[in-house]
Protein backbone atom coordinates (compact mmCIF):
# COMPACT_ATOMS: atom_id res chain seq x y z
CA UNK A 1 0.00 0.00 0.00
CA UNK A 2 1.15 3.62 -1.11
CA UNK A 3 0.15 6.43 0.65
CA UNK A 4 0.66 10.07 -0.63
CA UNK A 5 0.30 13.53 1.67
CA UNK A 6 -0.45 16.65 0.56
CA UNK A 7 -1.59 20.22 2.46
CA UNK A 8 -4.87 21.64 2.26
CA UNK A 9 -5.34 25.45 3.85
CA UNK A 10 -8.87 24.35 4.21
CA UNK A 11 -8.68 20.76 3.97
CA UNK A 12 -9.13 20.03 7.84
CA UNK A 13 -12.51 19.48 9.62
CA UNK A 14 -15.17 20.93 8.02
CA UNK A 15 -13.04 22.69 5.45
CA UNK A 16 -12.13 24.72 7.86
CA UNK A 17 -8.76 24.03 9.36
CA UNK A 18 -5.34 23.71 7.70
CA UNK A 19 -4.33 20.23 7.56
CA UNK A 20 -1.96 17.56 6.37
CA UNK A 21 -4.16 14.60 4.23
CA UNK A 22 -3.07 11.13 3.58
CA UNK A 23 -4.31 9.83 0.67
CA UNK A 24 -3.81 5.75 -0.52
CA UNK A 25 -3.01 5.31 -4.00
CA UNK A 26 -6.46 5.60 -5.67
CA UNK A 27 -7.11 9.52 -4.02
CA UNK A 28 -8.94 7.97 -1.06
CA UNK A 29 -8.28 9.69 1.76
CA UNK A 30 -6.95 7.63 4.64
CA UNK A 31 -6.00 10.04 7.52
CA UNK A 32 -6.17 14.24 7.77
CA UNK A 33 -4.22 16.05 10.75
CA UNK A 34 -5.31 18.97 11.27
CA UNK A 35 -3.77 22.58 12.83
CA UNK A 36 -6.83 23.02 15.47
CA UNK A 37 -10.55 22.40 16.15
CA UNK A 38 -13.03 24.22 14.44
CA UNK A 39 -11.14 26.88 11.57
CA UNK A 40 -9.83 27.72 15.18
CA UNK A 41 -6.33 28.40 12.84
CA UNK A 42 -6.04 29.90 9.77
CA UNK A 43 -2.40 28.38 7.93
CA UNK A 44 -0.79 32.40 8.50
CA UNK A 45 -1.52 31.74 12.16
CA UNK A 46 0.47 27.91 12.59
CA UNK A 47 3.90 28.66 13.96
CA UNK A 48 6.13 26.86 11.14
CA UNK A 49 7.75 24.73 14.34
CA UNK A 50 4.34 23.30 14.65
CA UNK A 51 4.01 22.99 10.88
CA UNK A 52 7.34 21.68 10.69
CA UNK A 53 6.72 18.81 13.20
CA UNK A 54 3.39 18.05 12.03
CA UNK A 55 5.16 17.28 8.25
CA UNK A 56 7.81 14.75 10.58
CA UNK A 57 4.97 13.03 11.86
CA UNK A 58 2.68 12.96 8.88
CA UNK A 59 5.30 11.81 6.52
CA UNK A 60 6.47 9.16 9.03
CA UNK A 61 2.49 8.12 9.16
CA UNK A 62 2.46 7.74 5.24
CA UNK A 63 5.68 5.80 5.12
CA UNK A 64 4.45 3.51 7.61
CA UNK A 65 3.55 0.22 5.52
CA UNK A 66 6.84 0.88 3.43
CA UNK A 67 8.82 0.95 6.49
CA UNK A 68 7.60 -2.13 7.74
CA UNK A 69 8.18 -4.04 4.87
CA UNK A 70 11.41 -3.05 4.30
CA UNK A 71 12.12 -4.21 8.01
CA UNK A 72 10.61 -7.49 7.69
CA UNK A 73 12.42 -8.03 4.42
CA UNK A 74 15.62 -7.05 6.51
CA UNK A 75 15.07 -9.84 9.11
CA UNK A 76 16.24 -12.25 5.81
CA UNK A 77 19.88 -10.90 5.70
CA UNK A 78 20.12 -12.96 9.74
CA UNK A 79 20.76 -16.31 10.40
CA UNK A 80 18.95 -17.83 13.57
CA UNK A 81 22.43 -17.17 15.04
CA UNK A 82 22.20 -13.60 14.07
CA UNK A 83 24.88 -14.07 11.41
CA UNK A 84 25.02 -12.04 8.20
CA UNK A 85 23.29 -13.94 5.60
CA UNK A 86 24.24 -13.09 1.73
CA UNK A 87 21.63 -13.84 -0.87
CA UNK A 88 21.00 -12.72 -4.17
CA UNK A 89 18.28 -10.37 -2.96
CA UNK A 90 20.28 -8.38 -0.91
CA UNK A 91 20.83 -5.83 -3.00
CA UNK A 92 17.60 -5.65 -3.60
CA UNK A 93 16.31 -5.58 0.17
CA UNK A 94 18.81 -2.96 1.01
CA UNK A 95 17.46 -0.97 -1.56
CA UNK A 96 13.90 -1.26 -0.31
CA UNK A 97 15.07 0.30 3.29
CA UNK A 98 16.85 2.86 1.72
CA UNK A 99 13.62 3.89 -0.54
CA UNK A 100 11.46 3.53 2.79
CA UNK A 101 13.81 5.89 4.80
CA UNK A 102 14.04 8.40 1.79
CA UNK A 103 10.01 8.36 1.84
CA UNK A 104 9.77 8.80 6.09
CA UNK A 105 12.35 11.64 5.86
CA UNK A 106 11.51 13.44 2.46
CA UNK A 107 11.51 17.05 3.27
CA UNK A 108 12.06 16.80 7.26
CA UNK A 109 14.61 18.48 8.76
C-alpha cells in the first residue's frame, strides 16, 4: 500500500482548518491532521515549528507500511544465530530500506 500527503489550507474538519491529508493510491483519503478544532487556525496563524513537526509526523504516518516491509524483508539478511546472511536479494532488500527511509524523511529536517 502507497500512501501520498499533501496540504490543504482548508482541507481540515469541516473545510475549515489547515491540515496535512493522507491519501492511498487511488485519491482515497486515509488520515487528515489537522492545525486546530473548528477553523480555530487559519495556515498564516500555525507557527512553522508546529508545521514543521506536524510534516515529521505525517510523513512518518504515510511511510508507515513501506517501512515495515522493508524491516521485515531485513530480518532475511540474519541467520537464527544472528549471522550475516548473503543472498542474491540483498541488493535488492537494502534498496527497499533505503527507498522507505528516503520516503519517512523526504523534506524533514
Amino acid at each position: 500500500m502507497t500512501y501520498n500527503v499533501r496540504f490543504d489550507e482548508m482541507g481540515g474538519y469541516d473545510s475549515m482548518t489547515a491540515a496535512y491529508i493522507i491519501e492511498d493510491e487511488k485519491g482515497r483519503i486515509v488520515a487528515t491532521f489537522d492545525f486546530a478544532d473548528f477553523g480555530q487556525l487559519n495556515c498564516s496563524d500555525v507557527p512553522l515549528a508546529m508545521r514543521t513537526q506536524v510534516h515529521s509526523i505525517v510523513v512518518l504516518f504515510a511511510a508507515a507500511p513501506k517501512l515495515l516491509a522493508a524491516l521485515d524483508a531485513m530480518t532475511t539478511l540474519f541467520g537464527p544465530n544472528h549471522e550475516p546472511v548473503e543472498t542474491d536479494a540483498t541488493p535488492r532488500i537494502l534498496d527497499q530500506a533505503r527507498a522507505a527511509i528516503t520516503k519517512a524523511t523526504v523534506g524533514v529536517k
